[in-house]
N, C-alpha and C. Protein backbone atom coordinates (compact mmCIF):
# COMPACT_ATOMS: atom_id res chain seq x y z
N UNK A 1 -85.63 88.21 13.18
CA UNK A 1 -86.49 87.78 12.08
C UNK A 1 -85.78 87.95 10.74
N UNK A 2 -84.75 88.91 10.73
CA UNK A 2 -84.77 88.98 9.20
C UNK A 2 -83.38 87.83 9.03
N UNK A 3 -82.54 87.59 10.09
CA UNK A 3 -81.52 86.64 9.81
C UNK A 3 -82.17 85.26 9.26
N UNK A 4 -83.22 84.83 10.02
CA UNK A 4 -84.01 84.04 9.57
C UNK A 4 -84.47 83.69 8.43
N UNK A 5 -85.07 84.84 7.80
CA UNK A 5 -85.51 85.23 6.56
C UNK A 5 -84.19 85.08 5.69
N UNK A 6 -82.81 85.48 5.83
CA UNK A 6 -81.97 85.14 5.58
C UNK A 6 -81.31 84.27 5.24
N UNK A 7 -81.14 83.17 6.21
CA UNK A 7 -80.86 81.91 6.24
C UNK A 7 -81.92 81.07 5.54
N UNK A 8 -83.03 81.07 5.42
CA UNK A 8 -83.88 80.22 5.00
C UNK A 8 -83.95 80.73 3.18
N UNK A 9 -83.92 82.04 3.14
CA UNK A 9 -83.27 82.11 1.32
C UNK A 9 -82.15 81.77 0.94
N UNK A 10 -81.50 81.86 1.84
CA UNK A 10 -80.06 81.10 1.26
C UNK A 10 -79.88 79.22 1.25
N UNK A 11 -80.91 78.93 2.29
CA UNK A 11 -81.32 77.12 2.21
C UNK A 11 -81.64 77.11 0.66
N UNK A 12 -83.01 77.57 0.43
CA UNK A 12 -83.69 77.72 -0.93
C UNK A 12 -83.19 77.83 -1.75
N UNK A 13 -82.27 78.35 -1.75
CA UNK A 13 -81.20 78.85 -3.18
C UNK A 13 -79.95 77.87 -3.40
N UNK A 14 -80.04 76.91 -2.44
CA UNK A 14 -78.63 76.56 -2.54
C UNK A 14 -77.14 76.87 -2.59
N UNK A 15 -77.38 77.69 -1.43
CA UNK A 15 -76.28 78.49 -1.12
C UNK A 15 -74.94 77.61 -0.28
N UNK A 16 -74.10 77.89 -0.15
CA UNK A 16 -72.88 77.33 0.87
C UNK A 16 -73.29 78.63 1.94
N UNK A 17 -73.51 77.52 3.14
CA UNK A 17 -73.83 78.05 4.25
C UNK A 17 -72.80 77.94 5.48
N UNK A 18 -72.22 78.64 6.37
CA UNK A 18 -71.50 78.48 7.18
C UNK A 18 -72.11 79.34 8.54
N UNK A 19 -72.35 78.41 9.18
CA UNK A 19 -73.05 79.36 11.07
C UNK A 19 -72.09 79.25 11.80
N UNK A 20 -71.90 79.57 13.00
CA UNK A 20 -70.27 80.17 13.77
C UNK A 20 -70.52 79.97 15.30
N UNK A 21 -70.07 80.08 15.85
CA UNK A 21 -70.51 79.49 17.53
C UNK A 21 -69.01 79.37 18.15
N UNK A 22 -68.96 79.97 19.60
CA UNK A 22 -67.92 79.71 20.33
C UNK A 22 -68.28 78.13 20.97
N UNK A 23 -69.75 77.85 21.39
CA UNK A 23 -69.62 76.84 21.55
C UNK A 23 -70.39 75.60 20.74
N UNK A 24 -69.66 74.42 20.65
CA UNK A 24 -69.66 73.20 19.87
C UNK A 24 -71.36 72.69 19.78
N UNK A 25 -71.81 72.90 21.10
CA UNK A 25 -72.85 72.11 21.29
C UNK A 25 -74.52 73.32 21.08
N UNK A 26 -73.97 74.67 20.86
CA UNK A 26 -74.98 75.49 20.66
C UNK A 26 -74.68 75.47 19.24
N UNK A 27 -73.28 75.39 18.43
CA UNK A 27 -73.89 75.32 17.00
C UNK A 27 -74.17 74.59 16.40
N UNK A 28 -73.65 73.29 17.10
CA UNK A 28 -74.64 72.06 16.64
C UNK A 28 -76.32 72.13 16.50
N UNK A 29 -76.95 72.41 17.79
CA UNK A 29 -77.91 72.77 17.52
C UNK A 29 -78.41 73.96 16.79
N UNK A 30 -78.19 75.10 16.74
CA UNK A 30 -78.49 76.04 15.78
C UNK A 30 -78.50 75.26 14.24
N UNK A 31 -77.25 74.42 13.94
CA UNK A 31 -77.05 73.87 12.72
C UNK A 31 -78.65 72.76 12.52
N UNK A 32 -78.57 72.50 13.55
CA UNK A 32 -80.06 71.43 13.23
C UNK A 32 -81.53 72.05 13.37
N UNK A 33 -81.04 73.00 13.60
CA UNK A 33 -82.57 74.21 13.52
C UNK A 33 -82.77 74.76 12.30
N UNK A 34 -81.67 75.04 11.69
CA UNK A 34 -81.40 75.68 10.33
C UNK A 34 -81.71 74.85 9.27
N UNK A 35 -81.56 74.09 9.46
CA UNK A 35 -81.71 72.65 8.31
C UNK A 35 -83.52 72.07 8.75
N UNK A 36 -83.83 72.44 10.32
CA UNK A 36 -84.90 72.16 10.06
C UNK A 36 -85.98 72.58 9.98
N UNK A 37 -85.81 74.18 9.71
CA UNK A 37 -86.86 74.95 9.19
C UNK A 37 -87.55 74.53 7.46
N UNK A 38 -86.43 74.03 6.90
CA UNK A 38 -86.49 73.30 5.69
C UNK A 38 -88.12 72.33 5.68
N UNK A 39 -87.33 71.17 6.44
CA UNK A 39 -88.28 70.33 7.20
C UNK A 39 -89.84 70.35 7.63
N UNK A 40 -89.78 71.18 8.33
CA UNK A 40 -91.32 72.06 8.44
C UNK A 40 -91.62 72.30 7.25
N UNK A 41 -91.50 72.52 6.31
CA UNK A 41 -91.96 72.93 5.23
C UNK A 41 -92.26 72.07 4.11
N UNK A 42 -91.56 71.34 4.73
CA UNK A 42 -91.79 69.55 3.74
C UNK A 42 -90.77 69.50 2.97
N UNK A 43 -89.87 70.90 2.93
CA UNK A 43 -88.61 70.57 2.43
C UNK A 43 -87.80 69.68 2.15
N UNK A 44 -86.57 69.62 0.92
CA UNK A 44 -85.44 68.78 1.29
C UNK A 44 -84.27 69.12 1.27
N UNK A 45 -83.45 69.12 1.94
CA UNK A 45 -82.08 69.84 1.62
C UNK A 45 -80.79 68.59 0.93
N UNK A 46 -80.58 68.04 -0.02
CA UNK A 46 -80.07 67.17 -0.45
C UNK A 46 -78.40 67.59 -0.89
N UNK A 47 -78.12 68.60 0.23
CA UNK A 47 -76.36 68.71 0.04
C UNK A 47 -75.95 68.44 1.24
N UNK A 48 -74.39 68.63 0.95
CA UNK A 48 -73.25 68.32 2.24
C UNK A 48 -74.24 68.94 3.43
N UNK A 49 -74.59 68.31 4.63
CA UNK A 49 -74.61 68.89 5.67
C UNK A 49 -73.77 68.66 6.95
N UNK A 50 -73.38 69.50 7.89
CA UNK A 50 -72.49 68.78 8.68
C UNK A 50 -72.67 70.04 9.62
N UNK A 51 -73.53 69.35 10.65
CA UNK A 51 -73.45 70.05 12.56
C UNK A 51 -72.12 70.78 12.73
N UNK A 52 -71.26 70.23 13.04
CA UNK A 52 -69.52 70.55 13.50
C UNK A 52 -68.66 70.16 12.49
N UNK A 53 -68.04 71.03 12.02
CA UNK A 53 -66.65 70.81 11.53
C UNK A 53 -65.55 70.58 12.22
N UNK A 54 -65.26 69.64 12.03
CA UNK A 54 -63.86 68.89 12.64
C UNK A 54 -62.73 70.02 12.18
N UNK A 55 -61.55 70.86 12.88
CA UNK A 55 -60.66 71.44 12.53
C UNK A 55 -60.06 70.47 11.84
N UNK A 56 -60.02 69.46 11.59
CA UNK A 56 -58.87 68.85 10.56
C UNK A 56 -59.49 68.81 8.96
N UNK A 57 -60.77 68.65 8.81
CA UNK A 57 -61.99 69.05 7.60
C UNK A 57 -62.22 69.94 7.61
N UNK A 58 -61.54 71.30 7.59
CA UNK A 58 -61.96 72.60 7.68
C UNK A 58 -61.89 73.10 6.06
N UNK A 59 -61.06 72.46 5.78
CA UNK A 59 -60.45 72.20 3.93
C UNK A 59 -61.69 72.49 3.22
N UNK A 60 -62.64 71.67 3.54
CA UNK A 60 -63.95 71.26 2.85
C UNK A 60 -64.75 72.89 2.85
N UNK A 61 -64.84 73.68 3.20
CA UNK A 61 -65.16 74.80 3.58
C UNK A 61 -65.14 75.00 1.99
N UNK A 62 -63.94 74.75 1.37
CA UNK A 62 -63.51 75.58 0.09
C UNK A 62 -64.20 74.67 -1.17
N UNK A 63 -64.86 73.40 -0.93
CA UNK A 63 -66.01 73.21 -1.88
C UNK A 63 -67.12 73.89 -2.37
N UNK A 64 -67.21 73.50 -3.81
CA UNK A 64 -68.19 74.21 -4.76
C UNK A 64 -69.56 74.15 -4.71
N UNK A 65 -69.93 72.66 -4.00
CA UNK A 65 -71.13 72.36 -3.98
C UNK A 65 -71.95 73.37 -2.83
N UNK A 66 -73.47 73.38 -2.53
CA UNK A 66 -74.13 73.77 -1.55
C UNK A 66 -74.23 72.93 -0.36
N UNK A 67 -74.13 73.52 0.79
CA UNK A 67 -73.80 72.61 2.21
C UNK A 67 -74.41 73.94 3.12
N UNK A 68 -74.50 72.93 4.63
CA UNK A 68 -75.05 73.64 5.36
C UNK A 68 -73.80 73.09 6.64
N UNK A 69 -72.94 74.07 6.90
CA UNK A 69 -72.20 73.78 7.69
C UNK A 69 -71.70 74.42 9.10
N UNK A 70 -71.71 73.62 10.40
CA UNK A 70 -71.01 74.78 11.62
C UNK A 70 -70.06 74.93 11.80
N UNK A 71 -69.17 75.44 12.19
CA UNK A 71 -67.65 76.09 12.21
C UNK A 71 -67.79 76.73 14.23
N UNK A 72 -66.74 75.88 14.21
CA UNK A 72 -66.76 76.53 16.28
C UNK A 72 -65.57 78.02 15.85
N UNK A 73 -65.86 78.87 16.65
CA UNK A 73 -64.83 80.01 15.98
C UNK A 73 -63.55 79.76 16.81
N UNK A 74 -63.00 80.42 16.04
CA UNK A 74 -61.24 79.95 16.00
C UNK A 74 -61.02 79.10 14.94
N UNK A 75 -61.47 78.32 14.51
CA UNK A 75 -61.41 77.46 13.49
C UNK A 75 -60.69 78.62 12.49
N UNK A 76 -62.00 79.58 12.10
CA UNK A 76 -61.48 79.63 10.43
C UNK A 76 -60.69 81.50 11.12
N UNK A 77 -59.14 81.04 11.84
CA UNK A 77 -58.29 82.17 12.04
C UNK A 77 -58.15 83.53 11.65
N UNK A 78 -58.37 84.62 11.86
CA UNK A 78 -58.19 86.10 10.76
C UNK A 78 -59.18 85.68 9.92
N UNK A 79 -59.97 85.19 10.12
CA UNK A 79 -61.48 85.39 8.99
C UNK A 79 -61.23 84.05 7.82
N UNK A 80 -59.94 84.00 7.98
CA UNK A 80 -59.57 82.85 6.73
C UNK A 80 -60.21 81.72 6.92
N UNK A 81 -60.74 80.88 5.74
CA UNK A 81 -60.95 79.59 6.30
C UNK A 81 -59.59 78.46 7.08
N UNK A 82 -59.24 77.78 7.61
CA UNK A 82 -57.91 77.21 8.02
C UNK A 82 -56.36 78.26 8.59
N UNK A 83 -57.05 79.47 8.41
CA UNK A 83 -56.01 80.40 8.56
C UNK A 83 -54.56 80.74 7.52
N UNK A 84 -55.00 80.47 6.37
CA UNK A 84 -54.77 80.76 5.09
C UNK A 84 -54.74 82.47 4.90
């Protein structure tokens, strides 16, 4: 409950969001659960969103704007984004 509570103040706020998953197809969905608690609410979330990050768009990570994004782990290496 309180990650929840978590995630859904950081939707609200317009935060840069990043969720993590070994696998592709559970953080896809987690990513579309997250975005659609919004939804239920009559919400709108009107930034970058993106289910899966492609390892070759991992770059994008390091934008300013607010996004709601999944990352499969390994992606972002030693904690780094791209392994930077």
């Amino acid at each position: 409950a309180t990650h929840t509570l978590r995630l859904l103040s950081a939707l609200l706020t317009d935060r840069r969001i990043i969720l993590t998953s070994r696998s592709p197809s559970i953080l896809s969905q987690c990513v579309h659960a997250a975005w659609g608690l919004l939804r239920c609410g009559l919400l709108h979330f009107p930034h970058v969103f993106i289910p899966v990050v492609p390892r070759k768009l991992v770059h994008h990570l390091h934008a300013p704007m607010p996004y709601l994004m999944g990352v499969v782990e390994g992606t972002m290496e030693g904690g780094v984004i791209g392994g930077r």
